[in-house]
N, C-alpha and C. Protein backbone atom coordinates (compact mmCIF):
# COMPACT_ATOMS: atom_id res chain seq x y z
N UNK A 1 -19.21 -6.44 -9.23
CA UNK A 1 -18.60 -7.04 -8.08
C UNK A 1 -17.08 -6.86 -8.16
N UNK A 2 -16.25 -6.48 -6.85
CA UNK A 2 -15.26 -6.47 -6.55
C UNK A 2 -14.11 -7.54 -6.50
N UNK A 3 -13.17 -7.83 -7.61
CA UNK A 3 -12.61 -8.85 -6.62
C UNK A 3 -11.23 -8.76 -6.65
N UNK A 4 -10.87 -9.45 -5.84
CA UNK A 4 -9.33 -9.32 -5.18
C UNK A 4 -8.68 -10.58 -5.06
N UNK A 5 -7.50 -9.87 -5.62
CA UNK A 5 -6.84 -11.35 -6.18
C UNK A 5 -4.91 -10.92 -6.57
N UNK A 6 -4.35 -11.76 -6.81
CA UNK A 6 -2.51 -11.43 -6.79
C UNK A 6 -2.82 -11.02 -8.32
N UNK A 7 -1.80 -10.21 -8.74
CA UNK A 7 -1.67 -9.51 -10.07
C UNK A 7 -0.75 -10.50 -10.68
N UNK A 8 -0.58 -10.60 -11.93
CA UNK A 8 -0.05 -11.47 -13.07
C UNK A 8 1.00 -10.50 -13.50
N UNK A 9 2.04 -10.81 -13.96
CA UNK A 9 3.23 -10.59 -13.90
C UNK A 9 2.36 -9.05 -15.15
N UNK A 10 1.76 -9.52 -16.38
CA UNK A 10 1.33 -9.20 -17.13
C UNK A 10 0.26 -7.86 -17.01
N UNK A 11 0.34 -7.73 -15.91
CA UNK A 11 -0.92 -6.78 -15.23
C UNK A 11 0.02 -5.82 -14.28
N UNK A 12 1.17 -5.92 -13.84
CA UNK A 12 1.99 -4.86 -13.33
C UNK A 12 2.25 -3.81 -14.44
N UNK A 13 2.08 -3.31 -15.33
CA UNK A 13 2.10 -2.22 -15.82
C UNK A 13 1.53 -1.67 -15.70
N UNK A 14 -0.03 -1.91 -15.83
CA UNK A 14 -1.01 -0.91 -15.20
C UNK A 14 -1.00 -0.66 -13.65
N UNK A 15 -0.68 -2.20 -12.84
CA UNK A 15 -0.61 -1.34 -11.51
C UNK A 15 0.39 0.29 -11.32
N UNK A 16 1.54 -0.07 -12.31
CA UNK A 16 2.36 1.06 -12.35
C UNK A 16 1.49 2.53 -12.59
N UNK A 17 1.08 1.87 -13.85
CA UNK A 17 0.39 3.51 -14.18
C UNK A 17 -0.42 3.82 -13.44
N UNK A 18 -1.17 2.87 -12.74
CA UNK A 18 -2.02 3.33 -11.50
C UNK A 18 -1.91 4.56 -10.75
N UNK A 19 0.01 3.60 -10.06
CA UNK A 19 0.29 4.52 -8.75
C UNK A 19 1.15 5.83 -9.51
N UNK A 20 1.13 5.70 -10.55
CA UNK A 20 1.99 7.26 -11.24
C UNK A 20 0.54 8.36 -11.36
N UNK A 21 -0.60 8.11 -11.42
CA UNK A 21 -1.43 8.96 -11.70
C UNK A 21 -2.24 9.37 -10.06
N UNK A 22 -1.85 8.65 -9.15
CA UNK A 22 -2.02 8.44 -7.83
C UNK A 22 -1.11 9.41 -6.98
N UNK A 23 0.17 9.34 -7.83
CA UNK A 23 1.28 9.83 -7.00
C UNK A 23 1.02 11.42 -7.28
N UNK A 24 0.88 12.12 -7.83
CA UNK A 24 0.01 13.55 -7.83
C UNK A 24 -0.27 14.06 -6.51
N UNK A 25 -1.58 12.78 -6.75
CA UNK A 25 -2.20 13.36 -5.22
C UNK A 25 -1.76 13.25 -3.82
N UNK A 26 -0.90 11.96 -3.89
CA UNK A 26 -0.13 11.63 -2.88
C UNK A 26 1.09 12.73 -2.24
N UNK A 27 1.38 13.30 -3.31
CA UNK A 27 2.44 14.51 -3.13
C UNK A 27 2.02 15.62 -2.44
N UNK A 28 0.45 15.98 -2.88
CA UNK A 28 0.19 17.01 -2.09
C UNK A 28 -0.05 18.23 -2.71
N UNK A 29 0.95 18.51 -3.71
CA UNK A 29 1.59 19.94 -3.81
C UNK A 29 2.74 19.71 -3.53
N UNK A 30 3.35 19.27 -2.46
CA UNK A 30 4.36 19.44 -1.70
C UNK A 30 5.72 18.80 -2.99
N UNK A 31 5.51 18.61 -3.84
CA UNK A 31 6.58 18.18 -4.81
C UNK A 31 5.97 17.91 -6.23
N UNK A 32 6.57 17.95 -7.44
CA UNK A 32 6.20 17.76 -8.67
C UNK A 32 6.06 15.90 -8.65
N UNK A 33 5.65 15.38 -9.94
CA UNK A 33 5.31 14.09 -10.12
C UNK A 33 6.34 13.75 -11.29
N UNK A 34 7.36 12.78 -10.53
CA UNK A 34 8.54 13.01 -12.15
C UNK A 34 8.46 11.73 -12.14
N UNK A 35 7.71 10.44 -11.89
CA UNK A 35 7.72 8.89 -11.82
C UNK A 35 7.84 8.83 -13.52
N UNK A 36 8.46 7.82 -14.04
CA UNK A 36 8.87 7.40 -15.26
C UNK A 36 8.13 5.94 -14.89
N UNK A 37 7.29 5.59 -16.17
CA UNK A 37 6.71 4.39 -15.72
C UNK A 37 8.01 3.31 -16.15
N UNK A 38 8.73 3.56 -17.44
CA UNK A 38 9.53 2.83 -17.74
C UNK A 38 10.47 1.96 -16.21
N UNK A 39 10.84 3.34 -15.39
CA UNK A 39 11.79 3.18 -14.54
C UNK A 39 10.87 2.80 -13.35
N UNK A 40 9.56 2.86 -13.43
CA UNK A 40 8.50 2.41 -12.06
C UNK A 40 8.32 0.89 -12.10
N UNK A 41 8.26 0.32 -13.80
CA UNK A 41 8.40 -1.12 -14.03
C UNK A 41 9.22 -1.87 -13.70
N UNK A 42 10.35 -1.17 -13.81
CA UNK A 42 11.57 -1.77 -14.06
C UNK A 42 12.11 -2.14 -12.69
N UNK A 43 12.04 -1.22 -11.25
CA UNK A 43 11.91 -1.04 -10.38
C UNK A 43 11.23 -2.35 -9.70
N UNK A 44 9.65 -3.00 -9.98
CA UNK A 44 8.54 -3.17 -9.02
C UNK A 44 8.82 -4.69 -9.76
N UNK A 45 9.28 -4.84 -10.79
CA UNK A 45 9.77 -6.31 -11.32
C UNK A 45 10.75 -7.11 -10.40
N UNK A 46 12.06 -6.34 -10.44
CA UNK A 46 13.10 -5.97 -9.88
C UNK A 46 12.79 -6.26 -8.19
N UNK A 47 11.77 -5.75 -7.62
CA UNK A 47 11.37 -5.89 -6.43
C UNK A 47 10.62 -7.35 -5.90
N UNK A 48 9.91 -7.49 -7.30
CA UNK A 48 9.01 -8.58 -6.99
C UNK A 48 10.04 -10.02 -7.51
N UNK A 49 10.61 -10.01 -8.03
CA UNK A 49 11.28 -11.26 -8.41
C UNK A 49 12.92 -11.58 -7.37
N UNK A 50 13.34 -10.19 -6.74
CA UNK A 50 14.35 -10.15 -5.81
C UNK A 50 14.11 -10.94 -4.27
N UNK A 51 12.32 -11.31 -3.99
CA UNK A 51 12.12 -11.27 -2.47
C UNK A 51 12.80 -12.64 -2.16
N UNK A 52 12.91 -13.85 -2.78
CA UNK A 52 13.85 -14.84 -2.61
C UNK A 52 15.46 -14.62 -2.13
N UNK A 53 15.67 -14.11 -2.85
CA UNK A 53 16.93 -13.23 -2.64
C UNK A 53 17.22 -12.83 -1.55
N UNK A 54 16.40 -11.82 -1.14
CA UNK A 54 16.11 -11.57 -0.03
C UNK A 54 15.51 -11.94 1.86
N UNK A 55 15.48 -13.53 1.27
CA UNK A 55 14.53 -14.16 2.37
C UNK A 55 13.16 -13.18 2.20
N UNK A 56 12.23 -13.05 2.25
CA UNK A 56 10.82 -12.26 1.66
C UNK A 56 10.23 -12.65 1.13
N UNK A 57 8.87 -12.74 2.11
CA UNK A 57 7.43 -12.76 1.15
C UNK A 57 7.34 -11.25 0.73
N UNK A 58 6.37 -11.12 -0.76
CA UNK A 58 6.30 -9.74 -1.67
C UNK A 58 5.28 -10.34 -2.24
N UNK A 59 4.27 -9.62 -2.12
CA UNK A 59 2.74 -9.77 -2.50
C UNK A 59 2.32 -8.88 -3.15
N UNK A 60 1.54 -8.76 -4.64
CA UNK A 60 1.07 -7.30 -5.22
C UNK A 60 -0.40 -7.95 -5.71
N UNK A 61 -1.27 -7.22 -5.27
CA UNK A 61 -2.43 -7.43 -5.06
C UNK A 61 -3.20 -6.32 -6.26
N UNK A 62 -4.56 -6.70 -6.92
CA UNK A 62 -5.20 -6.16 -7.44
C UNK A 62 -6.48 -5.79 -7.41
N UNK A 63 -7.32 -4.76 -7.40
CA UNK A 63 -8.81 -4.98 -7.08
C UNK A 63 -9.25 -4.94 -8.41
N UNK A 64 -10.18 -5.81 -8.97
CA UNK A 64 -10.96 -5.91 -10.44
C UNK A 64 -12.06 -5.71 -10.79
N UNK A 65 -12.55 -4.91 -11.49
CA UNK A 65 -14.24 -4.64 -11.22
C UNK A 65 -14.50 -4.93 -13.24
N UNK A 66 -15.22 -5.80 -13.41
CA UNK A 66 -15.30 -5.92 -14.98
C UNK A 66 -14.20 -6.21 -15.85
N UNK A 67 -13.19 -7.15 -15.42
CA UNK A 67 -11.75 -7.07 -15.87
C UNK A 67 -10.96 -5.49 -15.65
N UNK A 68 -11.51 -4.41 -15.05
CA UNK A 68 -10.48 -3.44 -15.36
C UNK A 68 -9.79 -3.07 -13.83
N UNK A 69 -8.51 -2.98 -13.88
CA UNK A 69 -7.52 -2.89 -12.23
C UNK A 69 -8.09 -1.49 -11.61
N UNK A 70 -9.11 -1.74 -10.87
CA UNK A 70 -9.54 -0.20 -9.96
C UNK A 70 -8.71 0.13 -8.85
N UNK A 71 -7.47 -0.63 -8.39
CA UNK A 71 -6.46 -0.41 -7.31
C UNK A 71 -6.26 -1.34 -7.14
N UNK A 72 -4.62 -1.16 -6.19
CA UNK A 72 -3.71 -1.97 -6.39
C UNK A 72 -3.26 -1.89 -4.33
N UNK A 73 -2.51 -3.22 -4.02
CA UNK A 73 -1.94 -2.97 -2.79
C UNK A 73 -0.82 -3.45 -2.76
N UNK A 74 0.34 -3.32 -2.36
CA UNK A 74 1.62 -4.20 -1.99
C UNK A 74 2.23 -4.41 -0.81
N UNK A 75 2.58 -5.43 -0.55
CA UNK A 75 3.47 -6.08 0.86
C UNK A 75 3.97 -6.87 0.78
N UNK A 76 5.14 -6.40 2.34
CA UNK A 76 6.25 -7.36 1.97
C UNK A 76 6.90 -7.53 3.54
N UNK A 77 7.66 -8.50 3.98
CA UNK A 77 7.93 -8.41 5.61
C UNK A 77 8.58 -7.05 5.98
N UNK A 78 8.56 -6.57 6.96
CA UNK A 78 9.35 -5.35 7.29
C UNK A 78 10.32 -5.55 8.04
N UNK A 79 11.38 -4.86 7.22
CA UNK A 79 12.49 -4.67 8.14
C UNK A 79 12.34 -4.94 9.68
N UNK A 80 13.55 -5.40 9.56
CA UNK A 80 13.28 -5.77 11.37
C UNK A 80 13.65 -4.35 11.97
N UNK A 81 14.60 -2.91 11.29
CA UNK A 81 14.76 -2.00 12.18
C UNK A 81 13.52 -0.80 12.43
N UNK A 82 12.40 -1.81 11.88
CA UNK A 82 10.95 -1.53 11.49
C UNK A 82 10.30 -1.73 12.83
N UNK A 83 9.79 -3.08 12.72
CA UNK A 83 9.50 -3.44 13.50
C UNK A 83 9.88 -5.05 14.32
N UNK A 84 10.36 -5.12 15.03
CA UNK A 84 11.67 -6.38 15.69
C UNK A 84 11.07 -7.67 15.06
N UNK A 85 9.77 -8.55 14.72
CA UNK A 85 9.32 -9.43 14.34
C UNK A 85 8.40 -9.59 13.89
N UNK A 86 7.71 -10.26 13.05
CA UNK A 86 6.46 -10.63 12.95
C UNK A 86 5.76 -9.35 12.44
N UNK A 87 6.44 -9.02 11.63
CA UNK A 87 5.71 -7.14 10.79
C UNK A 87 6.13 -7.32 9.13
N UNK A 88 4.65 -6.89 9.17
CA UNK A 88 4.94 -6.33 7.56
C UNK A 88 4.87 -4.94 7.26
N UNK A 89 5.23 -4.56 5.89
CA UNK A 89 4.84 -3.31 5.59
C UNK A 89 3.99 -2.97 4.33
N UNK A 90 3.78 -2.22 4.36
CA UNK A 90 2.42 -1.98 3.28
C UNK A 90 3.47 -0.94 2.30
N UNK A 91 3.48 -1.56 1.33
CA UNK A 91 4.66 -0.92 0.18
C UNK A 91 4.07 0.28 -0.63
N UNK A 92 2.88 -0.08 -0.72
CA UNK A 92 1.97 1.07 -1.68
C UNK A 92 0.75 0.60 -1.86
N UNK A 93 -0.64 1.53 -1.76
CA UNK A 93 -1.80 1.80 -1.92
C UNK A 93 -2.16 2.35 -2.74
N UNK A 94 -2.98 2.13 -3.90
CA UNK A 94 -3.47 2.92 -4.81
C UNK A 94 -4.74 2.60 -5.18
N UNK A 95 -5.28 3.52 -5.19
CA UNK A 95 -7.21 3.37 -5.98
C UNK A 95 -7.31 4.23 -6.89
N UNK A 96 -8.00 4.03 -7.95
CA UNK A 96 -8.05 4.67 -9.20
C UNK A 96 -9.19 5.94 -8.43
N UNK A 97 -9.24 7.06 -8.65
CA UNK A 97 -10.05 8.38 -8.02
C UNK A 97 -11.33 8.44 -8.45
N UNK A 98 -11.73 7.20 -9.46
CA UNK A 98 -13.45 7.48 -9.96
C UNK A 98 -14.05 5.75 -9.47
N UNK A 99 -13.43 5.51 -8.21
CA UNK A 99 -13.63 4.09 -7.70
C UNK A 99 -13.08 4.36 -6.42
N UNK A 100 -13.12 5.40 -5.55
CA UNK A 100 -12.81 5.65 -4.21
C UNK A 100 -14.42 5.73 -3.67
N UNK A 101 -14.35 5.45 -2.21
CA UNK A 101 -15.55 6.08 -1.37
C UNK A 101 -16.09 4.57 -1.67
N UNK A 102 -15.57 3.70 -2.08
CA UNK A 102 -16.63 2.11 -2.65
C UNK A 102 -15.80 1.22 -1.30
N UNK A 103 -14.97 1.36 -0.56
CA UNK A 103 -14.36 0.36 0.10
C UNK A 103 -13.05 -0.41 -0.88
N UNK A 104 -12.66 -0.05 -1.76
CA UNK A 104 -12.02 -0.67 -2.75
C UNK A 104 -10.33 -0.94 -1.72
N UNK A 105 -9.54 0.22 -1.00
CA UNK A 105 -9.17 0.19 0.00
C UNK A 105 -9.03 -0.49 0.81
N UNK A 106 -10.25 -0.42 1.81
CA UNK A 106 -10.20 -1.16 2.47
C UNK A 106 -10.49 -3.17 2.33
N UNK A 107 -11.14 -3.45 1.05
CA UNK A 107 -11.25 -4.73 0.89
C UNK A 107 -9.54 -4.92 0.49
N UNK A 108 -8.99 -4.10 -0.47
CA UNK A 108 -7.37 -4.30 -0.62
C UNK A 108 -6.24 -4.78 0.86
N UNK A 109 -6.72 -4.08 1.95
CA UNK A 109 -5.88 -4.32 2.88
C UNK A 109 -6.30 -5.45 4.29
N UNK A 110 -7.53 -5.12 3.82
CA UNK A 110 -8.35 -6.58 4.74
C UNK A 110 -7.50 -7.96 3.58
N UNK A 111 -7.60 -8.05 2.58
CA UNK A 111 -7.04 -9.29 1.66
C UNK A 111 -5.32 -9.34 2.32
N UNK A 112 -4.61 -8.54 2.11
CA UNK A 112 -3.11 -8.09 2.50
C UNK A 112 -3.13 -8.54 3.78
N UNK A 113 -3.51 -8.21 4.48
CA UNK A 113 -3.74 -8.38 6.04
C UNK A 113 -3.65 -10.17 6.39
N UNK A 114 -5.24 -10.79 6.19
CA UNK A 114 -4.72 -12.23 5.66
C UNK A 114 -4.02 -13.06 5.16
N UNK A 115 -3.88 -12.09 4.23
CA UNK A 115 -2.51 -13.21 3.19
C UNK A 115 -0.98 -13.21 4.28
N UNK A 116 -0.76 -12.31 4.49
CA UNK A 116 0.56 -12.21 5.69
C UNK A 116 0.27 -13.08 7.13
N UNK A 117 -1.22 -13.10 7.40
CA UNK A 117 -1.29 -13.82 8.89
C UNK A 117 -1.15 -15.16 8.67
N UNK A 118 -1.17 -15.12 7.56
CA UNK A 118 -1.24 -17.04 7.11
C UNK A 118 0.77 -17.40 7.26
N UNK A 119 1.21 -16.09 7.53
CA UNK A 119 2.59 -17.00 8.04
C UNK A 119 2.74 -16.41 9.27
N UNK A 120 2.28 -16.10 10.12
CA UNK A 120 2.23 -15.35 11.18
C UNK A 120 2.41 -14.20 11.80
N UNK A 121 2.51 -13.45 10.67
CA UNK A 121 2.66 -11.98 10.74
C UNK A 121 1.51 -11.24 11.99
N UNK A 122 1.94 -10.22 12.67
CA UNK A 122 1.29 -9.85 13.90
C UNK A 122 1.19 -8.43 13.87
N UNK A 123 2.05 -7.41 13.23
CA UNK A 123 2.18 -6.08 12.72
C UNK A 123 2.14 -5.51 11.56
N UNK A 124 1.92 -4.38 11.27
CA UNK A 124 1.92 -3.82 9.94
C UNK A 124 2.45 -2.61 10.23
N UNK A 125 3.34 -1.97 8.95
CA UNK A 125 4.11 -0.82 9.65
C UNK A 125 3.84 0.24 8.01
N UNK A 126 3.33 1.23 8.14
CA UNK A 126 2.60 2.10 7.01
C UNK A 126 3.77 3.61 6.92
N UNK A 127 4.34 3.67 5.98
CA UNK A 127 4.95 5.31 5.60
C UNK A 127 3.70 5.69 4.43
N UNK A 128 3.68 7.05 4.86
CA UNK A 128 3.15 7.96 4.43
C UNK A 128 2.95 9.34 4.65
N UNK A 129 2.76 9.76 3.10
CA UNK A 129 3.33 11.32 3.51
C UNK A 129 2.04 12.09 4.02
N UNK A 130 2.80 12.90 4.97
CA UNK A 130 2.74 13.66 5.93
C UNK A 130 1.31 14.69 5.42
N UNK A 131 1.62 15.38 4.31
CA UNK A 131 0.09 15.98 3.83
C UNK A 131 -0.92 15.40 2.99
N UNK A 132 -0.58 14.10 2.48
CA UNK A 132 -1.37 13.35 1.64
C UNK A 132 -2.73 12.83 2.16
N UNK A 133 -3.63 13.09 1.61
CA UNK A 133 -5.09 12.67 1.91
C UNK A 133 -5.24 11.54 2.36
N UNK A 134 -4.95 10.69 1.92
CA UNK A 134 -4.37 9.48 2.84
C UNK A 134 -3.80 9.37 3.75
N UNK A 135 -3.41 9.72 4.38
CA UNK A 135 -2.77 10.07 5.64
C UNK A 135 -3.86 9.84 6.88
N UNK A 136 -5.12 11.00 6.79
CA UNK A 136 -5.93 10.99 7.35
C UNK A 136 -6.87 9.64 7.37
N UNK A 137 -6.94 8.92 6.37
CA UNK A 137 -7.55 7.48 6.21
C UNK A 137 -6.91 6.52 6.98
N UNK A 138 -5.61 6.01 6.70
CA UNK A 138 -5.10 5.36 7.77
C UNK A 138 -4.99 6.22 9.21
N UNK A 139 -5.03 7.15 10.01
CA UNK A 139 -5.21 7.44 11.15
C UNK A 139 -6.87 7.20 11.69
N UNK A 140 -7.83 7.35 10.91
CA UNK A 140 -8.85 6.90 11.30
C UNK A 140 -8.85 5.37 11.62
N UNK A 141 -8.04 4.37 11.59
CA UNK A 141 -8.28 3.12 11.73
C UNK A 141 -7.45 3.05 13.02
N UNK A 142 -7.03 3.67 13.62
CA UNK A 142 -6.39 3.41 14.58
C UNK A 142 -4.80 3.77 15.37
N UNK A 143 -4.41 3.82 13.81
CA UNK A 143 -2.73 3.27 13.66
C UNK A 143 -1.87 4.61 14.41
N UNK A 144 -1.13 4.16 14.78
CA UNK A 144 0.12 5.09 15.89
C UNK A 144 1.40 5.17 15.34
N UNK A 145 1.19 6.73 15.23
CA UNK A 145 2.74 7.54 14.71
C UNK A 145 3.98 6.93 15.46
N UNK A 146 4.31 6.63 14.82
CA UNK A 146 6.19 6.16 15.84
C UNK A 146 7.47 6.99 15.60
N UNK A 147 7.21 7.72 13.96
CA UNK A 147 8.30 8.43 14.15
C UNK A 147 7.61 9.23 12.84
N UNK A 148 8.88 10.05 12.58
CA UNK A 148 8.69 11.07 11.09
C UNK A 148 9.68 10.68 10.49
N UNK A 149 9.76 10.35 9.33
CA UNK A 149 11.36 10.20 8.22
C UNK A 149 11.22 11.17 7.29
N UNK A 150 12.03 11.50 6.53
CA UNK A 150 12.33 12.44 5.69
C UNK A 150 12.25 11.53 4.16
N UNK A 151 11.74 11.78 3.00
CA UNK A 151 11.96 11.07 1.69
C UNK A 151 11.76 12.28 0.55
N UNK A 152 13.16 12.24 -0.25
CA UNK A 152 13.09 13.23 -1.42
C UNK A 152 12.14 12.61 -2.69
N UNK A 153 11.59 13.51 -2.76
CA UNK A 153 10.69 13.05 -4.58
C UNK A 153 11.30 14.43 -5.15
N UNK A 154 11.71 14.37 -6.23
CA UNK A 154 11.65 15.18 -7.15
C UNK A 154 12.43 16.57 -7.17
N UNK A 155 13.55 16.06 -5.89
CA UNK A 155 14.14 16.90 -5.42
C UNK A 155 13.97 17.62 -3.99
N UNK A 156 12.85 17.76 -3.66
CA UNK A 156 12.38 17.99 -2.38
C UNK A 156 12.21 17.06 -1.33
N UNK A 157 12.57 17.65 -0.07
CA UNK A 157 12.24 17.07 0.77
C UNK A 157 11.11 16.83 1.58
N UNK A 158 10.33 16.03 1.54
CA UNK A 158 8.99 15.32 2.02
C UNK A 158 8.90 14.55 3.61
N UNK A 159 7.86 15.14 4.69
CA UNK A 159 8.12 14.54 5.80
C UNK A 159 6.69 13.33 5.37
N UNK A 160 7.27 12.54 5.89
CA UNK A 160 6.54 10.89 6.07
C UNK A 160 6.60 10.90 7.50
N UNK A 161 5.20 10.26 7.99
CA UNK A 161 4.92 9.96 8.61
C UNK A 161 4.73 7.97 8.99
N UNK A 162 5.54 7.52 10.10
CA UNK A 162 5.40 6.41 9.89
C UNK A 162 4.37 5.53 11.04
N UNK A 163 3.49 4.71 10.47
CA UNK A 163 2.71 4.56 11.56
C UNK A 163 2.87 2.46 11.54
N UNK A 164 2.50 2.15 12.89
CA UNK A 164 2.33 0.66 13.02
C UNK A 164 1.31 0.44 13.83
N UNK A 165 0.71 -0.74 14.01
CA UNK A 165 -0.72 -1.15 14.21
C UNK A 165 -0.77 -2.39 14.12
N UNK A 166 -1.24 -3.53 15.41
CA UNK A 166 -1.32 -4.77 15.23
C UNK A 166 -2.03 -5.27 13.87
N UNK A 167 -1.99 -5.90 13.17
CA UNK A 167 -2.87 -6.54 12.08
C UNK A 167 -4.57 -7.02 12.76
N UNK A 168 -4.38 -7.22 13.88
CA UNK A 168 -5.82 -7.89 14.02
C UNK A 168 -6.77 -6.58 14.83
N UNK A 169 -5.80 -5.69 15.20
CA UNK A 169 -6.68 -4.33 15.38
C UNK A 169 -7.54 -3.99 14.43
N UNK A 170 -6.79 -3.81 12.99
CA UNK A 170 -6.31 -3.29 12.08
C UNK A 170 -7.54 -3.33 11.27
N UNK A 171 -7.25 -4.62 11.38
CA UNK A 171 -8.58 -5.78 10.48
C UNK A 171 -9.88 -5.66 10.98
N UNK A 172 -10.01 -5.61 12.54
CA UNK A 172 -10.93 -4.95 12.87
C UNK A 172 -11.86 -3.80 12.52
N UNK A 173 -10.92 -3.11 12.48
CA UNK A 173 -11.28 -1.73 12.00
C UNK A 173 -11.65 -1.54 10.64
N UNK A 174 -11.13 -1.83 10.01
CA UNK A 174 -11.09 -1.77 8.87
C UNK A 174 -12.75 -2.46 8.10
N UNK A 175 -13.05 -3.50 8.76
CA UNK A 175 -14.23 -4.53 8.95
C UNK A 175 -15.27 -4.19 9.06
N UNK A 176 -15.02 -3.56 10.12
CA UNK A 176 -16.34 -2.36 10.64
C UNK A 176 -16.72 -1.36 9.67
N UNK A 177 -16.00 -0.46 9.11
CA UNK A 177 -16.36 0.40 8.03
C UNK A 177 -16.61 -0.47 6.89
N UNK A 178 -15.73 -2.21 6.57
CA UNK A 178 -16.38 -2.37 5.07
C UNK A 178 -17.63 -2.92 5.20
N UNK A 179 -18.00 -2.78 5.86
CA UNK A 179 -19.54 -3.88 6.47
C UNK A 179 -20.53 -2.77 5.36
N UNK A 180 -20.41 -1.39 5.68
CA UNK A 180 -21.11 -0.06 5.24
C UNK A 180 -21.15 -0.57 3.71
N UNK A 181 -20.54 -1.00 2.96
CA UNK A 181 -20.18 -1.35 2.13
C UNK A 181 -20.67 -2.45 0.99
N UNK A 182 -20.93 -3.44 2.14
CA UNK A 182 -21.52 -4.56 1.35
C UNK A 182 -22.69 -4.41 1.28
């Protein structure tokens, strides 16, 4: 059994190594994989203990199957030059590649989804790159391109694609396919 639940301060390292063995595929080709977990920790700590600071809710989510982290989700409010109110953004997605095709995903962002409506969040606003297999997963749920941004990894330049989507569409959708699931 699946379960989903906030990660322990103590358990962000592996989410790290997660999304460093994730980020490969996420690239495409389209760029090498130079993530330093040292500097990915150091980073997502840094992120998660700053959201006060910041006025920000920052949520990092885990999926657990037998004690071991099979994927990870993160969110946090979005910029308002994001989206004007009531939006979050989805910071990063990751599923371990021998625990995909299970809904692991989608139970990650159905949980994310809730946890944000509980302060009234109404949007969700998703970057992602442009040739990444993922890409095609979130467009199946619905979600609408608003623009293209540009983001360097590794020296190269990478087009992202940015998409937004009411949350209760979202959830919808998303619902419907995990049903297959249970």
């Amino acid at each position: 059994m699946i379960e989903i639940r906030q990660l322990k301060e103590k358990e962000w390292q592996q989410a790290m190594e997660l999304k460093i063995t994730c980020w490969t595929e996420e690239l495409a080709g389209k760029a090498e994989n130079d993530l330093v977990l040292s500097e990915q920790l150091d980073f997502w700590v840094d992120w998660m203990y700053k959201a006060t600071d910041n006025n920000d809710i920052r949520v990092t989510l885990g999926a657990f199957e037998d004690n071991e982290l099979i994927g990870v989700v993160a969110g946090s409010i979005a910029e308002k030059t994001d989206i004007s109110e009531k939006g979050i953004e989805c910071n990063g997605l990751y599923v371990s590649s021998k625990h995909r095709n299970r809904g692991v995903s989608l139970r990650l962002l159905v949980y994310l989804l809730n946890y944000f409506q509980k302060f009234g969040m109404e949007h969700i606003i998703i970057y992602n790159h442009r040739y990444a297999p993922s890409n095609n997963f979130y467009r199946k749920f619905g979600v609408k391109e608003i623009r293209q941004d540009i983001q360097v990894a590794a020296g190269v330049e990478l087009l992202i694609d940015v998409f937004t989507i009411g949350i209760d569409n979202f959830k919808d959708a998303l619902t419907k396919t995990l049903s297959r699931y249970s």
